[in-house]
C-alpha atoms as a PDB file:
ATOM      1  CA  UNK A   1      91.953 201.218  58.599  1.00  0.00           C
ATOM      2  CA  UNK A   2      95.145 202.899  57.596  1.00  0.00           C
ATOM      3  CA  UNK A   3      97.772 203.989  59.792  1.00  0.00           C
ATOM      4  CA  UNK A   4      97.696 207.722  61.225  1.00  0.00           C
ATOM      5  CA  UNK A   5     101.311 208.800  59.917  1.00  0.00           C
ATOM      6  CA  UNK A   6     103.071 211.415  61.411  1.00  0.00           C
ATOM      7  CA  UNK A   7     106.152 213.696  59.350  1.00  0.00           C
ATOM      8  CA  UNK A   8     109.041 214.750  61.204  1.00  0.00           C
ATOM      9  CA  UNK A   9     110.694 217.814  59.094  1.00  0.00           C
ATOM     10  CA  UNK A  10     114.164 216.981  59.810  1.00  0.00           C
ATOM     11  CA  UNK A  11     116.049 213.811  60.928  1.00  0.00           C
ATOM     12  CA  UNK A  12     118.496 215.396  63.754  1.00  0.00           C
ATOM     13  CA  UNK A  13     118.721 214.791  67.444  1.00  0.00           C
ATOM     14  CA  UNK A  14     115.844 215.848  68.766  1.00  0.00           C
ATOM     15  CA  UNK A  15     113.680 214.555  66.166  1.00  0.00           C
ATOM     16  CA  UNK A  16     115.095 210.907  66.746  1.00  0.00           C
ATOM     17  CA  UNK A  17     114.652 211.650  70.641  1.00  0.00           C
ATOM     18  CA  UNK A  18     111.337 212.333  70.181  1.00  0.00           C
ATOM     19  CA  UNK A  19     110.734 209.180  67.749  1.00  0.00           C
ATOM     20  CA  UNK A  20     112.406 207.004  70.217  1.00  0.00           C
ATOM     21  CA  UNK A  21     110.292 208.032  73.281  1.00  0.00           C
ATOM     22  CA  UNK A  22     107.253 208.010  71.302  1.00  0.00           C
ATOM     23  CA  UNK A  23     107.921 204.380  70.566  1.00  0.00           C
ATOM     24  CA  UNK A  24     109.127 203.449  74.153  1.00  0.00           C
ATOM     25  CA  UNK A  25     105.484 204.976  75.061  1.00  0.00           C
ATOM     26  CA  UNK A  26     103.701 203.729  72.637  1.00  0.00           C
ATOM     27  CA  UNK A  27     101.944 206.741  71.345  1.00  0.00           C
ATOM     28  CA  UNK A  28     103.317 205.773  67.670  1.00  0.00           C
ATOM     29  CA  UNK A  29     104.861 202.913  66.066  1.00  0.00           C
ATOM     30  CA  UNK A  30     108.066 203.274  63.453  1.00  0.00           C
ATOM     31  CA  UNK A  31     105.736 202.462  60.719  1.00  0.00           C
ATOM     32  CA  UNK A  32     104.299 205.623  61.355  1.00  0.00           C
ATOM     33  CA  UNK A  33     107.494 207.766  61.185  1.00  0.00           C
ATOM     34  CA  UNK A  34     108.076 209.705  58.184  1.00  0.00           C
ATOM     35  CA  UNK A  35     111.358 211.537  58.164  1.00  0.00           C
ATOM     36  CA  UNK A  36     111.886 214.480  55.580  1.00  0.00           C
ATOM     37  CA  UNK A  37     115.705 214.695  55.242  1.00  0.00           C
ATOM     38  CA  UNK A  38     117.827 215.846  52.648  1.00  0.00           C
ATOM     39  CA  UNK A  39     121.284 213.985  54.227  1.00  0.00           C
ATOM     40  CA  UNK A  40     122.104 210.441  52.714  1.00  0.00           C
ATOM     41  CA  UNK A  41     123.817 209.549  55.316  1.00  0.00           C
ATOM     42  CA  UNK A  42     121.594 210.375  57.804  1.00  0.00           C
ATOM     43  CA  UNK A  43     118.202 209.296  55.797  1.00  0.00           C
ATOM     44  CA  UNK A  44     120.560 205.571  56.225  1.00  0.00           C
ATOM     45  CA  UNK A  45     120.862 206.174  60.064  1.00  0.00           C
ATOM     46  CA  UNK A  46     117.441 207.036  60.698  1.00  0.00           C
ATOM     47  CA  UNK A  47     116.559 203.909  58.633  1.00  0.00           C
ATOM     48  CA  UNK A  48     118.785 201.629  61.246  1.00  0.00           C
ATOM     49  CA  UNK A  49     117.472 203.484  64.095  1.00  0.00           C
ATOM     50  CA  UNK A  50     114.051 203.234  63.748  1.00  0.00           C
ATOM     51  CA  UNK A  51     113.162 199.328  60.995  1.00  0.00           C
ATOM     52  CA  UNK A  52     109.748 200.323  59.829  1.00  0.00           C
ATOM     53  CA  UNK A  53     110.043 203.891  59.282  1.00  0.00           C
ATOM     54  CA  UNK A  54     110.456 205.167  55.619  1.00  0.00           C
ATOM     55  CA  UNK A  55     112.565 208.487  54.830  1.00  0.00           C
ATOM     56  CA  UNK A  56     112.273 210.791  51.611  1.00  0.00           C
ATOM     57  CA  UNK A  57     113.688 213.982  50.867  1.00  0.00           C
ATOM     58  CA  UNK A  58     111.126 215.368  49.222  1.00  0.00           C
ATOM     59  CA  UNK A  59     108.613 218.015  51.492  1.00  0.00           C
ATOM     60  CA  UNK A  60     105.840 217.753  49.429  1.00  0.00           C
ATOM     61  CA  UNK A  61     105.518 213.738  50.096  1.00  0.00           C
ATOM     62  CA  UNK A  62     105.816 214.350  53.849  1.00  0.00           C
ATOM     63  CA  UNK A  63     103.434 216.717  54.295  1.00  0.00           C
ATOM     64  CA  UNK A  64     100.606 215.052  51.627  1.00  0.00           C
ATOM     65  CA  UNK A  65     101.499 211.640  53.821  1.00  0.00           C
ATOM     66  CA  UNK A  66     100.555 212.843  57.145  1.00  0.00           C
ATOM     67  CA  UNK A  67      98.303 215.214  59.188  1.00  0.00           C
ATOM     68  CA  UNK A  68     100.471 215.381  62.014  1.00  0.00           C
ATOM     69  CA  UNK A  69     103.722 217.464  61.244  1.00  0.00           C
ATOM     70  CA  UNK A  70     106.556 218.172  63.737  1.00  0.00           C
ATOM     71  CA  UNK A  71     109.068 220.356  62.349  1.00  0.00           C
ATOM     72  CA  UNK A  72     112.243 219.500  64.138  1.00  0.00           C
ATOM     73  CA  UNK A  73     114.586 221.931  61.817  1.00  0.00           C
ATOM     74  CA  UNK A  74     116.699 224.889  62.515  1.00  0.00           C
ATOM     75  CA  UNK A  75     114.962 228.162  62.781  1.00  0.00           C
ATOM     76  CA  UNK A  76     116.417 229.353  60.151  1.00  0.00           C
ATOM     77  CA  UNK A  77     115.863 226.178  57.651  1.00  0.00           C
ATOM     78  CA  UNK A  78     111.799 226.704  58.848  1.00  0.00           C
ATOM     79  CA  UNK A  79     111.967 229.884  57.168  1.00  0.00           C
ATOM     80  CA  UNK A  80     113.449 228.817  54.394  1.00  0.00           C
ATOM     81  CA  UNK A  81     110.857 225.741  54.005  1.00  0.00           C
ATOM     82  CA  UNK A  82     108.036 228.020  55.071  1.00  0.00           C
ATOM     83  CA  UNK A  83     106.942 229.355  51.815  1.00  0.00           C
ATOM     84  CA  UNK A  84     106.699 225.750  50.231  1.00  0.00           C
ATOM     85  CA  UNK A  85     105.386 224.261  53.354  1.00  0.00           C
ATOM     86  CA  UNK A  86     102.575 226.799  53.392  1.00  0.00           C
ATOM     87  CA  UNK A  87     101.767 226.258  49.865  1.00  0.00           C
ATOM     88  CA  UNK A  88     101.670 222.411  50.630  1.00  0.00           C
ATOM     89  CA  UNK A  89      99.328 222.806  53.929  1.00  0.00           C
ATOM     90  CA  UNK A  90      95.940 221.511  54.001  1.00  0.00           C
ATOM     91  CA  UNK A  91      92.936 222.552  56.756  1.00  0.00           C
ATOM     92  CA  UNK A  92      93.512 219.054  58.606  1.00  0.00           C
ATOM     93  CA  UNK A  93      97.444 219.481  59.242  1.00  0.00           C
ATOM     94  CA  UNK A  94      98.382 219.873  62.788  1.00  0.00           C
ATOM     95  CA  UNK A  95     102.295 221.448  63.090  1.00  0.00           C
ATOM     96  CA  UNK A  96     104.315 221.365  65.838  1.00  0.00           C
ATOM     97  CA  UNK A  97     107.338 223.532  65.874  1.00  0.00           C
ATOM     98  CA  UNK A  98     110.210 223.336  68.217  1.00  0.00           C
ATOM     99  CA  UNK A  99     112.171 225.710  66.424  1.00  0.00           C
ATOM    100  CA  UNK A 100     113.629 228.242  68.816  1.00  0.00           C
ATOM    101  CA  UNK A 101     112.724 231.943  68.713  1.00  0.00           C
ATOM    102  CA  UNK A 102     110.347 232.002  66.174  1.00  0.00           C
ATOM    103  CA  UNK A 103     106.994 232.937  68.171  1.00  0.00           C
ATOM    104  CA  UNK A 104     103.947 231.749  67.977  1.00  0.00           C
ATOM    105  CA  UNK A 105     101.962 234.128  66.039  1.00  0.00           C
ATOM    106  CA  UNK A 106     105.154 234.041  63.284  1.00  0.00           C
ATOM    107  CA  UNK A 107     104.898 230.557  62.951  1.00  0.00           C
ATOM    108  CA  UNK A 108     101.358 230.831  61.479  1.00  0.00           C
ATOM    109  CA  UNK A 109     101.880 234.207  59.343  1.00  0.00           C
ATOM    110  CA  UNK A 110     104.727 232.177  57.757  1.00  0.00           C
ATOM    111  CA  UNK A 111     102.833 229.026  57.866  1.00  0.00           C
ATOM    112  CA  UNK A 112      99.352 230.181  56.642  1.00  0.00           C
ATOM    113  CA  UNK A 113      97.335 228.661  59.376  1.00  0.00           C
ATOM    114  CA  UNK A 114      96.571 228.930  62.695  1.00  0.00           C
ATOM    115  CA  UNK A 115      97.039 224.931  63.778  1.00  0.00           C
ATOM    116  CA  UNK A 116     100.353 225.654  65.216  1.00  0.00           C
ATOM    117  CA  UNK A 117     101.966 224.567  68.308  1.00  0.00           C
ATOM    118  CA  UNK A 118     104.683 225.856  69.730  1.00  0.00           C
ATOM    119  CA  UNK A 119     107.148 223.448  71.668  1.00  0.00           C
ATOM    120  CA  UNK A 120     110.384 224.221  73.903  1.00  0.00           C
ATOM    121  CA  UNK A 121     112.350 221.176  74.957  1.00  0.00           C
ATOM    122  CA  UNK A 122     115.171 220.757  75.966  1.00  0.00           C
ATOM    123  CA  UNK A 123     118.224 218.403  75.205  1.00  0.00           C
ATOM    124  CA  UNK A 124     117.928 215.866  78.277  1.00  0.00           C
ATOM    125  CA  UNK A 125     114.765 214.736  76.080  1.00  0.00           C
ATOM    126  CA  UNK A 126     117.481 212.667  74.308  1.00  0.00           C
ATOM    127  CA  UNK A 127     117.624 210.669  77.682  1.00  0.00           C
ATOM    128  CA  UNK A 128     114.296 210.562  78.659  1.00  0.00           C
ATOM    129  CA  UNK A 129     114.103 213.225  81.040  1.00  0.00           C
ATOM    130  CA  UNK A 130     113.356 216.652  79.190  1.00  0.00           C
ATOM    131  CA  UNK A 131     111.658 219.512  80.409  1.00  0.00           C
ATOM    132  CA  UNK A 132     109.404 221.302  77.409  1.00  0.00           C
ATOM    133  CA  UNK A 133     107.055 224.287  77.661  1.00  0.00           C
ATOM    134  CA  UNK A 134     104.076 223.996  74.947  1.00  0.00           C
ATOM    135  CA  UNK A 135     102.495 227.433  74.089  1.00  0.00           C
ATOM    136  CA  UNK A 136      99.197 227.147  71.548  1.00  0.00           C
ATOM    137  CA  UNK A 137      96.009 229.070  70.810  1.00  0.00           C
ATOM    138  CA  UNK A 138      93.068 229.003  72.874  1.00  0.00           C
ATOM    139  CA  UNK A 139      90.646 227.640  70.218  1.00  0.00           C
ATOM    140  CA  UNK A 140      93.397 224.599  69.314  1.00  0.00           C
ATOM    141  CA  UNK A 141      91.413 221.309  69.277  1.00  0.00           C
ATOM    142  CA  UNK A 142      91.421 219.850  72.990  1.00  0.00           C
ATOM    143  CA  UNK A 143      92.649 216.257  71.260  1.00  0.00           C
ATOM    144  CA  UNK A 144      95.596 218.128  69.171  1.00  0.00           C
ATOM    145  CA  UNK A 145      96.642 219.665  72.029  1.00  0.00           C
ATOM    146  CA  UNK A 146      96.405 215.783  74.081  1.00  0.00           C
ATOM    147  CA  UNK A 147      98.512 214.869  71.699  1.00  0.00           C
ATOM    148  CA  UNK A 148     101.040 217.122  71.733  1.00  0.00           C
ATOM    149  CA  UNK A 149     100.872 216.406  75.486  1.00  0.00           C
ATOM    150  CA  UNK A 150     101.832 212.646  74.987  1.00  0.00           C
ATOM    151  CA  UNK A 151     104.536 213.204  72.165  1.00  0.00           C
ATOM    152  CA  UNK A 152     106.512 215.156  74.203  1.00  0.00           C
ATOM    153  CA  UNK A 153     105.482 213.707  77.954  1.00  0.00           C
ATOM    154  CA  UNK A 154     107.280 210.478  76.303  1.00  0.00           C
ATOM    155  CA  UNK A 155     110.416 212.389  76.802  1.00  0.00           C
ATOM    156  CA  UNK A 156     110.234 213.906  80.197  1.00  0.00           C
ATOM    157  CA  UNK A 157     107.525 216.394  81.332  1.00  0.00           C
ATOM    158  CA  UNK A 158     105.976 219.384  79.666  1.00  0.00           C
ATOM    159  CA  UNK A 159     103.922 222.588  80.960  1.00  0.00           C
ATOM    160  CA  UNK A 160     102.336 225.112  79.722  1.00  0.00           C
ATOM    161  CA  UNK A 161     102.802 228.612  79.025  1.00  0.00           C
ATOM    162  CA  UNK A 162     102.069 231.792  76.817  1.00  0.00           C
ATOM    163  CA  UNK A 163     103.603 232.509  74.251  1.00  0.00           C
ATOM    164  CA  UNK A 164     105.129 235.669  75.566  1.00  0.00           C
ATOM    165  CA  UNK A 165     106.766 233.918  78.497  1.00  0.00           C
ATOM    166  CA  UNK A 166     108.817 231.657  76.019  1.00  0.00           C
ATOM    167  CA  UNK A 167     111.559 233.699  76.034  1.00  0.00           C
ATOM    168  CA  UNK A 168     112.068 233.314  80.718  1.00  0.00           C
ATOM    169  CA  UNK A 169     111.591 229.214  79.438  1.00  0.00           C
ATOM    170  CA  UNK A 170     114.729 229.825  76.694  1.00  0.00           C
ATOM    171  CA  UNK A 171     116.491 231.461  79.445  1.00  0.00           C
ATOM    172  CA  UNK A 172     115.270 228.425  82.484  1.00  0.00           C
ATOM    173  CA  UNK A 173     114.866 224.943  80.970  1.00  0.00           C
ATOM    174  CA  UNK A 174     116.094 225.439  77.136  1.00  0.00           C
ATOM    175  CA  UNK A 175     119.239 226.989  78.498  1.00  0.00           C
ATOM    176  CA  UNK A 176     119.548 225.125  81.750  1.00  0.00           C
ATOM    177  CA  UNK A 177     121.032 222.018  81.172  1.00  0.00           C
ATOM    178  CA  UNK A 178     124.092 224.013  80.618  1.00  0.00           C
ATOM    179  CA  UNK A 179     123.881 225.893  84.078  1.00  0.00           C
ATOM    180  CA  UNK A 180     123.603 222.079  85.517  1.00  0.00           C
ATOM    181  CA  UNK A 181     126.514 220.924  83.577  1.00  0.00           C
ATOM    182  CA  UNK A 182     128.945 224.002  85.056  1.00  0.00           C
ATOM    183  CA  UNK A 183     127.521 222.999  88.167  1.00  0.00           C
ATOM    184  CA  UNK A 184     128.322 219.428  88.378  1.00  0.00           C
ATOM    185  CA  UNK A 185     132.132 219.869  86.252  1.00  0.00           C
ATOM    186  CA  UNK A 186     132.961 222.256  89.658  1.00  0.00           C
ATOM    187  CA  UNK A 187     131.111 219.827  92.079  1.00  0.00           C
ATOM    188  CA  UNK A 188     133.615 217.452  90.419  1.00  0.00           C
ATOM    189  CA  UNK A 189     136.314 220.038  90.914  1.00  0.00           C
ATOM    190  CA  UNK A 190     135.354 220.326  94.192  1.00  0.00           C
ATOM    191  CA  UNK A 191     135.645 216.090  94.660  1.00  0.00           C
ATOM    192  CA  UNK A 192     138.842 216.329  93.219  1.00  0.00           C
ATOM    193  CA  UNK A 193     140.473 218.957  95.198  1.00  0.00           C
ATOM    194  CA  UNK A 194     138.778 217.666  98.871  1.00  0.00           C
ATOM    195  CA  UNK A 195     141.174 214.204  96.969  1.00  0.00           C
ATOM    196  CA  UNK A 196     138.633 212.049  95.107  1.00  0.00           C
ATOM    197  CA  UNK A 197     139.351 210.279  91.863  1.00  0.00           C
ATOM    198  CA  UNK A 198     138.044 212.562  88.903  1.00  0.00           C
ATOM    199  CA  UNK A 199     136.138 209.558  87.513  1.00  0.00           C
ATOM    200  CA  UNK A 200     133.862 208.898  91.373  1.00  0.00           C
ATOM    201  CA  UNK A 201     133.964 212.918  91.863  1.00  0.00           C
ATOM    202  CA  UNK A 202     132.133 213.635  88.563  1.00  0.00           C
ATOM    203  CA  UNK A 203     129.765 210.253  89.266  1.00  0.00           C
ATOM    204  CA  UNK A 204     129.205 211.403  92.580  1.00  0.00           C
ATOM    205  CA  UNK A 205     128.169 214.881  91.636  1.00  0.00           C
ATOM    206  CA  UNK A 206     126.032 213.907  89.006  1.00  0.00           C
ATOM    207  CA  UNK A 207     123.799 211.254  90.513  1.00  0.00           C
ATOM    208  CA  UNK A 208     123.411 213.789  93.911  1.00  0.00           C
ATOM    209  CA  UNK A 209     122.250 216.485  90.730  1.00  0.00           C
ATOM    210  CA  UNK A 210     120.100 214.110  89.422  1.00  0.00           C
ATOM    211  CA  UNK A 211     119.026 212.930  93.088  1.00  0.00           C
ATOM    212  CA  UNK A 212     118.207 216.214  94.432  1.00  0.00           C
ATOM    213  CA  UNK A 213     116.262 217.184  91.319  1.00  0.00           C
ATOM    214  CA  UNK A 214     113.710 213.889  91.537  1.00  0.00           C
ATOM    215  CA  UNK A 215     113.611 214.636  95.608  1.00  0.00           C
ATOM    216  CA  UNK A 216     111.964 218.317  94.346  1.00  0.00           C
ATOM    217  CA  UNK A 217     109.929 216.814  91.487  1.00  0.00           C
ATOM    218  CA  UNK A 218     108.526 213.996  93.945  1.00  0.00           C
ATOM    219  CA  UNK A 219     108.185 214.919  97.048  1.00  0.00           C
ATOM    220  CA  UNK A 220     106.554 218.321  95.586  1.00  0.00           C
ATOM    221  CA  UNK A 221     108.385 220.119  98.862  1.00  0.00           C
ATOM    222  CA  UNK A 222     110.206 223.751  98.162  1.00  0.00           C
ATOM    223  CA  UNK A 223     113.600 223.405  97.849  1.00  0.00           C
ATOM    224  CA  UNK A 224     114.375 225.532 100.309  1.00  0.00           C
ATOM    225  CA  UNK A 225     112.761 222.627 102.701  1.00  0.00           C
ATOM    226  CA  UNK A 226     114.589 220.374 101.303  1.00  0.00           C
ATOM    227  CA  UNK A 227     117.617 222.248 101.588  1.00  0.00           C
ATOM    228  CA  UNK A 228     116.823 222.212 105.312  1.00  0.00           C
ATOM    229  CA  UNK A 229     116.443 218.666 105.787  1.00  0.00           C
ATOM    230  CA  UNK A 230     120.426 218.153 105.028  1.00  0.00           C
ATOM    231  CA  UNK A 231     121.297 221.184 107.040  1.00  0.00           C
ATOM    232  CA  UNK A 232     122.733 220.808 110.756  1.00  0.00           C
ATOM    233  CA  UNK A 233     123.251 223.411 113.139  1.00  0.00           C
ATOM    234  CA  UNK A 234     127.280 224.184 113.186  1.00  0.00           C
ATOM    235  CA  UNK A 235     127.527 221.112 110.562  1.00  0.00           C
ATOM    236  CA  UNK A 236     129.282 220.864 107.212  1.00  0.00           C
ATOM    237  CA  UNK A 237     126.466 221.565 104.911  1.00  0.00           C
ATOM    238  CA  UNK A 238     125.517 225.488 106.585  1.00  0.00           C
ATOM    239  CA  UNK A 239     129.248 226.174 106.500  1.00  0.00           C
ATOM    240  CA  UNK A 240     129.468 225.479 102.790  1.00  0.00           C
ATOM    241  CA  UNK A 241     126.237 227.266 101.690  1.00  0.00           C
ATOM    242  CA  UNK A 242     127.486 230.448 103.759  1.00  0.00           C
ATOM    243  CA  UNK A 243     130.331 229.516 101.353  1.00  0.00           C
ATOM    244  CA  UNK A 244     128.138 229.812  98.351  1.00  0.00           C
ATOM    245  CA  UNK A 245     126.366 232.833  99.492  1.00  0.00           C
ATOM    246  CA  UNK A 246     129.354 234.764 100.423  1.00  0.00           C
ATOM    247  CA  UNK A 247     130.282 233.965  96.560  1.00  0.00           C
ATOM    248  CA  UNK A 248     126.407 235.527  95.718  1.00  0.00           C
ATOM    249  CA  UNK A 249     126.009 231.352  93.551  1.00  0.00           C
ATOM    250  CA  UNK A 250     122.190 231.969  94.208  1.00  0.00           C
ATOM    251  CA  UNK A 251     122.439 235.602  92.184  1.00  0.00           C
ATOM    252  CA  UNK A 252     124.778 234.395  89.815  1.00  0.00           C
ATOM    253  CA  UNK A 253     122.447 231.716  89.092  1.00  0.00           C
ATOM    254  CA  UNK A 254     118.793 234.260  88.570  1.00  0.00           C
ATOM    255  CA  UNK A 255     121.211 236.383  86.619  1.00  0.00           C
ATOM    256  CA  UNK A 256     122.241 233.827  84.075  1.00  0.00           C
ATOM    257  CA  UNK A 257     118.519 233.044  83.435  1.00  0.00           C
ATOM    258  CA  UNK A 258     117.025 236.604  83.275  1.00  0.00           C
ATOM    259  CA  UNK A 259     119.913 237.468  80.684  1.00  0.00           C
ATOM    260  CA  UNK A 260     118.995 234.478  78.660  1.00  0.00           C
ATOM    261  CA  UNK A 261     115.684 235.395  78.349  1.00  0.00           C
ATOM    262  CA  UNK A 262     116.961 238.468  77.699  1.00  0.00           C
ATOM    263  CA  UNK A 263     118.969 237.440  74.836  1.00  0.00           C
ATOM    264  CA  UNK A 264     116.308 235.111  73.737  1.00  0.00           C
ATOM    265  CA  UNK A 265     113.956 238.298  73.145  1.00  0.00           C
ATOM    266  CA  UNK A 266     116.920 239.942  71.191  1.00  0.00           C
ATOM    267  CA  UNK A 267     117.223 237.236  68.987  1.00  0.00           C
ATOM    268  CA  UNK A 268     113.583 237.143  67.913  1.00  0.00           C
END
């Protein structure tokens, strides 16, 4: 029986992220990889990355190789592409598209068919520990849709959404990891001013980030519980979130991802 090969559109980051979880989890092997990618040098990287795989630049021999496409390109190279992609496409081809801001129902006027899936990760995928938001039809093949499930559950942990809220997930998850990152440089700041190294400040800020996060994700309490359970009456931790709310952090923070969203919609 031969192998059930799977094209990634584009070599970058995220595709290798993906690739590498997907092995970890064993939902595919790197002699099912198939990387279209123009780059020499990077065809030669993904070839050291990932002994097995095989890497062309040419479109047509990635999509006539596979049934399973993930096109892991820039939005704006998928629109390029998408005239000779959609030529290329057969009735069995399954694509998954994580490029940003093109929406659902664009993806398959450009595309030509309606077995499209629309994916949002995020970079911490490239770790392990992404957060992505799949948004599909409601007639899309219960096993295509399993297996979009596993692809990207081998990098952290999906959901699922309409289309139309894609833009509030841009604005959360896609553009969160940046909110976290501001958060945990001032934590550090914080460290370093209270007269902590910079190198154990910005350790201890991150794992307490990364600490409180898996506390919410596995204990399944509300943060605001949580937030509780480390609060004393009169101790340090309720005079430094007055602190914080004197400073309106928790505003600041629903601000940033409403205008994200927002700017996610203008960019459409």
């Amino acid at each position: 029986m031969a192998i059930q090969i799977v094209t990634f559109i584009g070599g970058g980051q995220m595709a290798q992220a993906l690739a590498s979880g997907a092995i970890a989890a064993n939902v595919l092997t790197a002699e099912q990889l198939l990387f279209v990618e123009p780059s020499q040098p990077q065809q030669q990287l993904l070839r050291d990355r990932f002994a097995g795989c095989r890497v062309t630049d040419q479109l047509a021999q990635g999509v006539a190789e596979a049934t399973r496409l993930v096109l892991s390109v820039k939005p704006h190279i998928l629109k390029e592409l998408a005239p000779q992609l959609a030529r290329l496409l057969q009735p069995q081809h399954l694509l998954v598209s994580i490029a940003a801001g093109i929406s659902l129902d664009k993806l398959q006027s450009l595309l030509g068919t309606r077995r499209v899936v629309r994916v949002m990760p995020n970079t911490p995928a490239q770790v392990g520990v992404g957060a992505a938001a799949i948004a599909a039809d409601d007639d899309l093949a219960d096993g295509d849709l399993r297996w979009v499930e596993q692809l990207f559950n081998a990098v952290g942990r999906t959901v699922h959404v309409p289309d139309r809220l894609m833009h509030a997930v841009t604005g959360l998850s896609g553009s969160g990891p940046a909110y976290v990152y501001l958060v945990i440089e001032a934590l550090s700041d914080g460290g370093v001013a209270a007269g902590l190294p910079r190198d154990i400040a910005t350790k201890l800020a991150a794992q307490t980030v990364l600490g409180g996060a898996q506390m919410v994700l596995e204990t399944g309490l509300h943060p605001g519980q949580l937030k509780d359970q480390v609060t004393s009456p009169g101790g340090t931790t309720i005079a430094a979130l007055a602190s914080l709310e004197a400073a309106a952090v928790r505003g600041a923070l629903i601000h940033a991802v409403q205008r994200a969203a927002a700017r996610s919609a203008e960019l459409e």
